[in-house]
C-alpha atoms as a PDB file:
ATOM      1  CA  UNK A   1     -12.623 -17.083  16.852  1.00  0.00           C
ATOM      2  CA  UNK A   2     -14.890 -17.470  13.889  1.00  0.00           C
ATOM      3  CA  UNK A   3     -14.442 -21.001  12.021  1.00  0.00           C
ATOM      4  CA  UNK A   4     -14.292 -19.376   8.752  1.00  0.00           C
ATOM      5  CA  UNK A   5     -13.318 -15.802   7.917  1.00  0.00           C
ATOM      6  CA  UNK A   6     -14.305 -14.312   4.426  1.00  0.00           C
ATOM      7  CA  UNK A   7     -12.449 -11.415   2.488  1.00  0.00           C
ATOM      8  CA  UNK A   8     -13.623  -8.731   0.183  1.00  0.00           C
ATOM      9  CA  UNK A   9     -11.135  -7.488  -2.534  1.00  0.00           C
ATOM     10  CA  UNK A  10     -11.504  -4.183  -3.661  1.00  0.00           C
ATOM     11  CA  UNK A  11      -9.155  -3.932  -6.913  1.00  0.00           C
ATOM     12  CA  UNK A  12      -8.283  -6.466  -9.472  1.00  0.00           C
ATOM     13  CA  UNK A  13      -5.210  -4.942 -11.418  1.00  0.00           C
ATOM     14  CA  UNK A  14      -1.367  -6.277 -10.900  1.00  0.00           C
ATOM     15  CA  UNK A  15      -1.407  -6.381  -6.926  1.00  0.00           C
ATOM     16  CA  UNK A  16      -5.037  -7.684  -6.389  1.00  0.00           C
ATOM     17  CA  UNK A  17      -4.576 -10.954  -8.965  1.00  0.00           C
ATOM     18  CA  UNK A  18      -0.981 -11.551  -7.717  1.00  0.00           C
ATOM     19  CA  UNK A  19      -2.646 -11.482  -3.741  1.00  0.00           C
ATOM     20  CA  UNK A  20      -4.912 -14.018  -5.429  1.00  0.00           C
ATOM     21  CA  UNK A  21      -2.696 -16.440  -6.655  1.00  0.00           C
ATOM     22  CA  UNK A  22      -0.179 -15.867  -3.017  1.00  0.00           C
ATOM     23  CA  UNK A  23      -3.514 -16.549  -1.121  1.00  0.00           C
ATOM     24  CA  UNK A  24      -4.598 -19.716  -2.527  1.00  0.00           C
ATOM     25  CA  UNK A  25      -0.494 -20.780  -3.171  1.00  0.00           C
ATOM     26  CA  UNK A  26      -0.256 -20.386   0.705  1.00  0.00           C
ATOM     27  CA  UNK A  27      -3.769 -20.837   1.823  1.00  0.00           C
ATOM     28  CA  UNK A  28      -3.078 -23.807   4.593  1.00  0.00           C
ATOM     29  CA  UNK A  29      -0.018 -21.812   6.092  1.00  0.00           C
ATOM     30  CA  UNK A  30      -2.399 -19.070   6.669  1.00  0.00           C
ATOM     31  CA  UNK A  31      -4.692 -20.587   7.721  1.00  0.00           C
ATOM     32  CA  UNK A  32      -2.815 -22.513  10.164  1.00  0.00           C
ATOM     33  CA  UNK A  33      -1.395 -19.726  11.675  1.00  0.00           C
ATOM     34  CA  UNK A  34      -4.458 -18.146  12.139  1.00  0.00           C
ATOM     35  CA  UNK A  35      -6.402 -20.859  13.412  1.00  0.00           C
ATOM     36  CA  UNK A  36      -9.458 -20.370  11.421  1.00  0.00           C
ATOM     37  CA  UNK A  37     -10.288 -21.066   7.684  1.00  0.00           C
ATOM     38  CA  UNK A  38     -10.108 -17.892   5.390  1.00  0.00           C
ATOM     39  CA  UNK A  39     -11.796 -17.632   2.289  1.00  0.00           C
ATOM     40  CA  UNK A  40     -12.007 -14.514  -0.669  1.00  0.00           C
ATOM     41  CA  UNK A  41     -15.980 -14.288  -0.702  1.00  0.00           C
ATOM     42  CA  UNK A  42     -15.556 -11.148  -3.053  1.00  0.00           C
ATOM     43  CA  UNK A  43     -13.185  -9.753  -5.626  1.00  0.00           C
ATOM     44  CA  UNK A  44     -14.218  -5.910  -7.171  1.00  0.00           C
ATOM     45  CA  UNK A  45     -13.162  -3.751 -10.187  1.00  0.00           C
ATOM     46  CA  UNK A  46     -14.747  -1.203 -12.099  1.00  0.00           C
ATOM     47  CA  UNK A  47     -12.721  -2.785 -15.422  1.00  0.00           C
ATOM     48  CA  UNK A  48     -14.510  -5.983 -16.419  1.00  0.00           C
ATOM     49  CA  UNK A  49     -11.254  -7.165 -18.554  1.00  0.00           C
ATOM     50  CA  UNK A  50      -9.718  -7.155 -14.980  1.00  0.00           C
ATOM     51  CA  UNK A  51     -12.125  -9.203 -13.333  1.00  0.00           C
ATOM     52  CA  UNK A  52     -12.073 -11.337 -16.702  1.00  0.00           C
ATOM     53  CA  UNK A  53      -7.955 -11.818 -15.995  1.00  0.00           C
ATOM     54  CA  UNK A  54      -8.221 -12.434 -12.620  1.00  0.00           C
ATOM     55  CA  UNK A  55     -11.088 -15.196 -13.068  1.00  0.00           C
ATOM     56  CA  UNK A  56      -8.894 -16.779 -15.317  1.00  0.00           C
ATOM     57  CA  UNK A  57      -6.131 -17.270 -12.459  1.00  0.00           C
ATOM     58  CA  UNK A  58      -8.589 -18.514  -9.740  1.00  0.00           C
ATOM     59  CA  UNK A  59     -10.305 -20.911 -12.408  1.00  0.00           C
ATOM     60  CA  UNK A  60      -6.574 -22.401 -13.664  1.00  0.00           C
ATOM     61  CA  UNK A  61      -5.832 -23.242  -9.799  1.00  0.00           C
ATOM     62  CA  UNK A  62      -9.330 -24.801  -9.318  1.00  0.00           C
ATOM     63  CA  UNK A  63     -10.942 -25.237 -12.455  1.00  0.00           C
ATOM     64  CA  UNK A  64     -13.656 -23.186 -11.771  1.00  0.00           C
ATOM     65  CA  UNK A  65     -14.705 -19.547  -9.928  1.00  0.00           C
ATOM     66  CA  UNK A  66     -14.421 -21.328  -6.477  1.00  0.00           C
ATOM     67  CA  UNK A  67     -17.745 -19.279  -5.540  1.00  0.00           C
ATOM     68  CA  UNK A  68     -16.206 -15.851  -5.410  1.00  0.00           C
ATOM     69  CA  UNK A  69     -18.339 -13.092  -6.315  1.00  0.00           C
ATOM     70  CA  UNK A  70     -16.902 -10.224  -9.099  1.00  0.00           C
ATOM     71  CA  UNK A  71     -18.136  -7.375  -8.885  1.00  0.00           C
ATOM     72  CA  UNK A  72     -17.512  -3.991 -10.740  1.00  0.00           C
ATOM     73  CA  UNK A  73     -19.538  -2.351  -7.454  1.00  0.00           C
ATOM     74  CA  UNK A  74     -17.532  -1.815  -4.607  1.00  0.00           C
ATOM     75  CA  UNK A  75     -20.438  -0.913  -2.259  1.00  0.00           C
ATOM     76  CA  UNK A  76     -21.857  -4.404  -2.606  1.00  0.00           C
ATOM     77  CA  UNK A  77     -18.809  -5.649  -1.144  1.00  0.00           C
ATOM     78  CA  UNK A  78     -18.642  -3.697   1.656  1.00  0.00           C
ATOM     79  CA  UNK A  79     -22.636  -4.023   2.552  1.00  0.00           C
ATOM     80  CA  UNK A  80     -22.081  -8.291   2.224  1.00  0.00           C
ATOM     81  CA  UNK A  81     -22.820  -8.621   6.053  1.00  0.00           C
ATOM     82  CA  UNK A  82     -21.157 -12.273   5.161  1.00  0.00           C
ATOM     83  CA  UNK A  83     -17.182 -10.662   3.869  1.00  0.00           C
ATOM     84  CA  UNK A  84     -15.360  -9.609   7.429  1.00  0.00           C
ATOM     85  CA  UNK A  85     -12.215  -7.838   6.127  1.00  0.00           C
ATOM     86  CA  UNK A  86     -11.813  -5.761   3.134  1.00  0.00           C
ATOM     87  CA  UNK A  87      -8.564  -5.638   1.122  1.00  0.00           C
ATOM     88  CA  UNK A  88      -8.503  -1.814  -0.553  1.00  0.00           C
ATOM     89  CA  UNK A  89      -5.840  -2.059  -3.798  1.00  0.00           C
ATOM     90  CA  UNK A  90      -7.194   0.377  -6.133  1.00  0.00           C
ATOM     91  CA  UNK A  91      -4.920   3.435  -4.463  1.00  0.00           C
ATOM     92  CA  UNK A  92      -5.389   7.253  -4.943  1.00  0.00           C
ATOM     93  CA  UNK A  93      -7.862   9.171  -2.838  1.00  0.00           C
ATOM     94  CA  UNK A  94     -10.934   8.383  -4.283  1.00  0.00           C
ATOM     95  CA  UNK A  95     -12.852   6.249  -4.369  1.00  0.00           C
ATOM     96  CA  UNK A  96     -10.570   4.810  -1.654  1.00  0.00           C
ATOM     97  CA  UNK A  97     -11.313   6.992   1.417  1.00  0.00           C
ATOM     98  CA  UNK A  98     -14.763   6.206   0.960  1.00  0.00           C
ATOM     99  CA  UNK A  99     -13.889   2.608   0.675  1.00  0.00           C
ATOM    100  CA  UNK A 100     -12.121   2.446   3.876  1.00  0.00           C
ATOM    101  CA  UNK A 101     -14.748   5.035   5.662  1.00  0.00           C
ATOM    102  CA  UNK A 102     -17.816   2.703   4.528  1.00  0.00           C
ATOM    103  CA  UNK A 103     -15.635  -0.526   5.494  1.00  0.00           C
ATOM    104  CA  UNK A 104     -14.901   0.857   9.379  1.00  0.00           C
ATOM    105  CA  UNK A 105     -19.067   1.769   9.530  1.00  0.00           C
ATOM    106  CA  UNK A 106     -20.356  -1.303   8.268  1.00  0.00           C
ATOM    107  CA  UNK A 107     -17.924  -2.954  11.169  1.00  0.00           C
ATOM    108  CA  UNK A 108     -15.439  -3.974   8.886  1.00  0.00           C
ATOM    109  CA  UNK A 109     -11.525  -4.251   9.359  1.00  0.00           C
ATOM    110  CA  UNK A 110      -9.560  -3.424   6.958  1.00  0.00           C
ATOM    111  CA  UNK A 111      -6.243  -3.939   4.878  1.00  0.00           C
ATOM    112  CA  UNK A 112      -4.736  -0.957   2.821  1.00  0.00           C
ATOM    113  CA  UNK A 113      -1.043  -0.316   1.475  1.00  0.00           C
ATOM    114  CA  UNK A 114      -2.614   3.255   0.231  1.00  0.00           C
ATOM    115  CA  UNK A 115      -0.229   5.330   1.653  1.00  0.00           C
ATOM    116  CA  UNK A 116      -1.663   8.484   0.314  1.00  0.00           C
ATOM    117  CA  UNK A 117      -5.137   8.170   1.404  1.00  0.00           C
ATOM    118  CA  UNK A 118      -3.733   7.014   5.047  1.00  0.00           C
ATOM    119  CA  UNK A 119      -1.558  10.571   5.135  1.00  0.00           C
ATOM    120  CA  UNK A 120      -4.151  12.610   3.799  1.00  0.00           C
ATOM    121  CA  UNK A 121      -7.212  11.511   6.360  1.00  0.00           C
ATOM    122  CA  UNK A 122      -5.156   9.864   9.388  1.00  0.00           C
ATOM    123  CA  UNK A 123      -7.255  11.348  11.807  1.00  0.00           C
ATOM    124  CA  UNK A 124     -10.797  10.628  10.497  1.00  0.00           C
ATOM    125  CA  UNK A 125      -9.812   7.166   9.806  1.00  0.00           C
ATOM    126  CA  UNK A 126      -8.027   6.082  13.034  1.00  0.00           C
ATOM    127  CA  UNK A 127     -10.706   8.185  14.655  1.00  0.00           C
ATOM    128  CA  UNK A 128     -13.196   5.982  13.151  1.00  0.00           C
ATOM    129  CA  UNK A 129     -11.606   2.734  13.774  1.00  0.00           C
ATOM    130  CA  UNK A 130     -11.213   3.522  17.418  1.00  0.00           C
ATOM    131  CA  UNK A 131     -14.997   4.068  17.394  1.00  0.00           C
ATOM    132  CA  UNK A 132     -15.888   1.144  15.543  1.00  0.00           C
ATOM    133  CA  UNK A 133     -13.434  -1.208  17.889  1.00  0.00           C
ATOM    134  CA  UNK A 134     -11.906  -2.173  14.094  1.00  0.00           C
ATOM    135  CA  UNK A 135      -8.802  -3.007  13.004  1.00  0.00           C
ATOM    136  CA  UNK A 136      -6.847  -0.890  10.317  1.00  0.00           C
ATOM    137  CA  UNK A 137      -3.752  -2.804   8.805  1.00  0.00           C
ATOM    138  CA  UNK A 138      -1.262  -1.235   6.596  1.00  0.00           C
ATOM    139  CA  UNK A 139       2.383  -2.400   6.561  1.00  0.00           C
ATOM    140  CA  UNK A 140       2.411  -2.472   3.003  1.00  0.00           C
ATOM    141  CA  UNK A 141       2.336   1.162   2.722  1.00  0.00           C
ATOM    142  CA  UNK A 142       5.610   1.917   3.978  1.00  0.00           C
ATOM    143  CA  UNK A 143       8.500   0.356   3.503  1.00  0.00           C
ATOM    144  CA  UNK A 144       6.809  -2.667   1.731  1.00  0.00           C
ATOM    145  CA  UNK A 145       8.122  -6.063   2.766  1.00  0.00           C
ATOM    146  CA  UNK A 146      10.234  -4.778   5.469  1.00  0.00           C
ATOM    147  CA  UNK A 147       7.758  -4.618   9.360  1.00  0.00           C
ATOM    148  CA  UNK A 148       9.294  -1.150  10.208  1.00  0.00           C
ATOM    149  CA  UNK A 149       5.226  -0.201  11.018  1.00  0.00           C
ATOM    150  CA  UNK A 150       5.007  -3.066  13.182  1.00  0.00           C
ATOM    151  CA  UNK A 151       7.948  -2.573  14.674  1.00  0.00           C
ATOM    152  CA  UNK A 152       6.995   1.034  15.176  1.00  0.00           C
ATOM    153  CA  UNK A 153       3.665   0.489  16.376  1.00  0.00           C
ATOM    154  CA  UNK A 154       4.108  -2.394  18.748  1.00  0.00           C
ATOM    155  CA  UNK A 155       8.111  -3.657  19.506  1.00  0.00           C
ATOM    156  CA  UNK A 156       9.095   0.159  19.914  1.00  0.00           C
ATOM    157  CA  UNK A 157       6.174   1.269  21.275  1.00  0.00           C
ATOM    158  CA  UNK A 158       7.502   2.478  24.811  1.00  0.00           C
ATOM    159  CA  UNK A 159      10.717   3.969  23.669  1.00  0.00           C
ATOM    160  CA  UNK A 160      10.902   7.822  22.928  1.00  0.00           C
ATOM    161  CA  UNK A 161      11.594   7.861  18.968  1.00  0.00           C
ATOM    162  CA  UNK A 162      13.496  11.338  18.155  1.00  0.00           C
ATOM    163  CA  UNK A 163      13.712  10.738  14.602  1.00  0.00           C
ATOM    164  CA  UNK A 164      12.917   8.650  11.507  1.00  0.00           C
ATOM    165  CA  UNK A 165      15.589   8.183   9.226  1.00  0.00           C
ATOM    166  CA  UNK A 166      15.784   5.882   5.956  1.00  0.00           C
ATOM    167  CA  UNK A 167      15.256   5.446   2.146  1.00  0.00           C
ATOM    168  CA  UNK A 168      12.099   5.739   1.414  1.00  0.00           C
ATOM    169  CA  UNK A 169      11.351   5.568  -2.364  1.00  0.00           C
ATOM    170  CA  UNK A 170      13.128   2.630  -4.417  1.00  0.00           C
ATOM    171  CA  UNK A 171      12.780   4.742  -7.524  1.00  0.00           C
ATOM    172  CA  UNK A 172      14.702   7.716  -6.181  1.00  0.00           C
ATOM    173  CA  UNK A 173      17.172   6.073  -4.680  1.00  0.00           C
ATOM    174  CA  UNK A 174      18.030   4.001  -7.988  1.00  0.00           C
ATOM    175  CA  UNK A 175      18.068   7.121 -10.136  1.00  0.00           C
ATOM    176  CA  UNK A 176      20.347   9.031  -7.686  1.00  0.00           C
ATOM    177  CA  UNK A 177      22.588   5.608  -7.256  1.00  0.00           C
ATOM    178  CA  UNK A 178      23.003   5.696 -11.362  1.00  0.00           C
ATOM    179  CA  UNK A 179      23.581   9.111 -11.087  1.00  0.00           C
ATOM    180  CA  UNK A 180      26.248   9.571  -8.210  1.00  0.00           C
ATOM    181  CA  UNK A 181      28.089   6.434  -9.767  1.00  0.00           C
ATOM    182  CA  UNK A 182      27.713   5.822 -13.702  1.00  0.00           C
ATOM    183  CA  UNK A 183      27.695   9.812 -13.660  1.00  0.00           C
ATOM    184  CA  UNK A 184      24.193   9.844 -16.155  1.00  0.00           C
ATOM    185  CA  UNK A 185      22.452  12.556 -16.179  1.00  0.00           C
ATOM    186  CA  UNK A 186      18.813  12.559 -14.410  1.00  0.00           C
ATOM    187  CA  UNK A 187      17.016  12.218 -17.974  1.00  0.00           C
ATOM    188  CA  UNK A 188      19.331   9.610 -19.032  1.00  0.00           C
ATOM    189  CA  UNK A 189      18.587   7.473 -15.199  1.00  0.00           C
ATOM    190  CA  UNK A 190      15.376   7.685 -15.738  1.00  0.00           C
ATOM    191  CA  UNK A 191      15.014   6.123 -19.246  1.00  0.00           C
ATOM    192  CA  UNK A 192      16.732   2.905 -17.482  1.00  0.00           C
ATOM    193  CA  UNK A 193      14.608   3.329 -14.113  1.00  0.00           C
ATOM    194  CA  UNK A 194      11.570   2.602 -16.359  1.00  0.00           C
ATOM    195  CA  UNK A 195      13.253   0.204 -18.642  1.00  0.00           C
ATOM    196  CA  UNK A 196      14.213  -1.990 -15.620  1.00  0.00           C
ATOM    197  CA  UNK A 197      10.848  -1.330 -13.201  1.00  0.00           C
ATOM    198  CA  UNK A 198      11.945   0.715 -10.809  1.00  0.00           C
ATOM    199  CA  UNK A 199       9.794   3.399 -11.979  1.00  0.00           C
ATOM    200  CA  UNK A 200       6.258   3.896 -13.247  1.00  0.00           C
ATOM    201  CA  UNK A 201       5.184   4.891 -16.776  1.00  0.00           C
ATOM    202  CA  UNK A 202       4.066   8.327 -15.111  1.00  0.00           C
ATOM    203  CA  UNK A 203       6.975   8.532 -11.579  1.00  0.00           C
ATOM    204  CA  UNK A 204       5.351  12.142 -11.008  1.00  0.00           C
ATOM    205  CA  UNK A 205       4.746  10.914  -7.252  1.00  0.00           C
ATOM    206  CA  UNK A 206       8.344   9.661  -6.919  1.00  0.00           C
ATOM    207  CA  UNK A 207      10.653  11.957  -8.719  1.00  0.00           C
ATOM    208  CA  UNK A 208       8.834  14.958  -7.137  1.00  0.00           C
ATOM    209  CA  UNK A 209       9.246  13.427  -3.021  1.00  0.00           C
ATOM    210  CA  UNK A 210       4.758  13.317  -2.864  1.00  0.00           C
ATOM    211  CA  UNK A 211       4.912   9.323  -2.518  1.00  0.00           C
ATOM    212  CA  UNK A 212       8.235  10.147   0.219  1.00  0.00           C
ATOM    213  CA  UNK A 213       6.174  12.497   2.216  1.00  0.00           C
ATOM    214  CA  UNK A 214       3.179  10.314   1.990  1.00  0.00           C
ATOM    215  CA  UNK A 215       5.364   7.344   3.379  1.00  0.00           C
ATOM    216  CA  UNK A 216       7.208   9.698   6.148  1.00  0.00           C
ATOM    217  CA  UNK A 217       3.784  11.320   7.128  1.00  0.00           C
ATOM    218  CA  UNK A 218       2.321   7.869   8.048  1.00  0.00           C
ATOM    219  CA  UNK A 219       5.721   6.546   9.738  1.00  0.00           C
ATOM    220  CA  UNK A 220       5.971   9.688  11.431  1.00  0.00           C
ATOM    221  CA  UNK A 221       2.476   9.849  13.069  1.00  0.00           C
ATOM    222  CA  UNK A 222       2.710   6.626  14.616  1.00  0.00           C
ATOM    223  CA  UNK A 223       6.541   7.368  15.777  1.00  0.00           C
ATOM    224  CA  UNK A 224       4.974  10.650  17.541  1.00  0.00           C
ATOM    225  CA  UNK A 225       1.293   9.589  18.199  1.00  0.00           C
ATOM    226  CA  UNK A 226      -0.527  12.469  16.541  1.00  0.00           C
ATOM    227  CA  UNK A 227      -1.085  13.344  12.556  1.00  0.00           C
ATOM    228  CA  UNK A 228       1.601  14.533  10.755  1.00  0.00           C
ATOM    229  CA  UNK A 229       0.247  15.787   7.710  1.00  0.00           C
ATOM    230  CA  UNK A 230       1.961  15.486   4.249  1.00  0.00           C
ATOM    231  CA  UNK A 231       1.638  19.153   4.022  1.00  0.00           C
ATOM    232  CA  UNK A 232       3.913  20.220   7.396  1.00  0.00           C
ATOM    233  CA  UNK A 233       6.543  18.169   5.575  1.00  0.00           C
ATOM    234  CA  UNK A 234       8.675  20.413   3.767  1.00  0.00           C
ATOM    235  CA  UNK A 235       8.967  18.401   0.069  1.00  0.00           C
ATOM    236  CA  UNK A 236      11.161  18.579  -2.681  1.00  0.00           C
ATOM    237  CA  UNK A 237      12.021  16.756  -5.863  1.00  0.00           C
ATOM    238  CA  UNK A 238      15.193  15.033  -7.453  1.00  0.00           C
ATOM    239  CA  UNK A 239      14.047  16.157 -11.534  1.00  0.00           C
ATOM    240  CA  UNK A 240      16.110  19.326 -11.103  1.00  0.00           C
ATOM    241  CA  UNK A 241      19.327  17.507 -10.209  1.00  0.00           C
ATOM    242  CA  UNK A 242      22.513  17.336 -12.449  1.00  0.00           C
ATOM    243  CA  UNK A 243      25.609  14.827 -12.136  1.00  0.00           C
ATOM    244  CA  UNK A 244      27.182  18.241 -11.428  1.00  0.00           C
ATOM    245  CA  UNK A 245      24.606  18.685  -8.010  1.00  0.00           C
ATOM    246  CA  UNK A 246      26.031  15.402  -7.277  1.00  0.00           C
ATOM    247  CA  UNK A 247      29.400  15.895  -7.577  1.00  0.00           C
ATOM    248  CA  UNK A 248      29.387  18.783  -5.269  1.00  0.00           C
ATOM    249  CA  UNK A 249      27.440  17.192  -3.051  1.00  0.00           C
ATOM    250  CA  UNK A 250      30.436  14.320  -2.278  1.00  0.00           C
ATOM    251  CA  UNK A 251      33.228  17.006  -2.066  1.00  0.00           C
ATOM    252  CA  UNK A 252      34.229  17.343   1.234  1.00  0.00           C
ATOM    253  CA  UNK A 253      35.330  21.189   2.266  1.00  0.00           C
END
């Protein structure tokens, strides 16, 4: 094993600076475990007032940039032959599949929670990790803290899975809870969902089951070894749903 292994971080917003400050905060356990020292060579953002915030953190822990390069070009991270994994947290589809594709052919693993770019080019990614003999890690795109891909991929990997059942979206299944039990209307749920963080300024991707089919897509292509695309799942949304839907729904005939 390498004595030191260096990271690339592609994405500076609210996931990439709180990785930072978990990294450093738990740096000797990792590296511990690991058996190697690990350092961040390279963070990346195309907003400069990102990379400004996220110096900030590094320099309050150290009192300085701790020799990590910021970037606002992401192909300068992947071509530094010194950075061995890169860390994609910008999400969407692009520029991330090229991220990942340009990681995997400049022998690169790599670390993604983008469920939707996973889905949507499972094949030519896998395909091209296989080639390159590179790792693709991505527990955090499904099912977030809890190792159901893991578990999946390795611990139930010789059993013969006939279906994949579970809640999937945290938004969803808070506005349905307020729903089905403080009877308020789907409108009314959502005005708290977004006053308490459970959903996004814009839940387009939650409320209308795309960031549900992502998440079963990439769950159910390693359950059933082959690509289930987000488009053979049959998908459809909660916003048309009244208390009334609900109530008819728990009455038993």
């Amino acid at each position: 094993m390498k004595k030191k292994i260096y990271l690339g971080i592609i994405g500076a917003g609210t996931v990439g600076r709180k990785l930072v400050h978990l990294f450093y905060q738990n740096k000797s356990i990792i590296e511990s475990k690991i058996g190697a020292g690990i350092e961040i060579s390279a963070v990346c953002d195309a907003s400069a007032s990102a990379l400004s915030r996220l110096r900030a953190i590094v320099e309050s822990i150290f009192k300085k940039s701790h020799g990590i390069k910021f970037l606002t070009s992401w192909q300068k991270v992947v071509e530094d032959p010194k950075i061995d994994i890169i860390i994609e947290l910008i999400g969407g589809l692009s520029p991330a599949k090229e991220i990942v594709i340009s990681a995997l052919k400049k022998n690169k693993n790599v670390v993604t929670a983008n469920k939707a770019v996973l889905a949507e080019n499972w094949d030519e990614i896998f395909r091209l990790a296989r080639k390159s003999q590179k790792l693709v890690y991505f527990e955090a795109s499904a099912g977030a803290g809890i190792p159901v891909i893991q578990a999946l991929n390795e611990g139930l990997a010789g059993n013969r899975i006939s279906s994949v059942v579970g809640i999937l979206n945290g938004t969803t299944n808070y506005l349905l809870t307020k729903m089905s039990k403080d009877n308020i209307e789907f409108s009314g749920a959502l005005k708290l969902a977004r006053k308490s963080g459970f959903a996004e300024a814009n839940p387009k991707n939650d409320i209308q089951g795309t960031d549900t089919a992502h998440k079963l897509s990439i769950l159910s292509s390693i359950a059933w070894s082959c690509w289930i695309k987000p488009s053979d799942i049959y998908t459809e949304g909660i916003a048309g749903l009244s208390v009334t839907d609900i109530k008819y729904a728990q009455t038993e005939f």
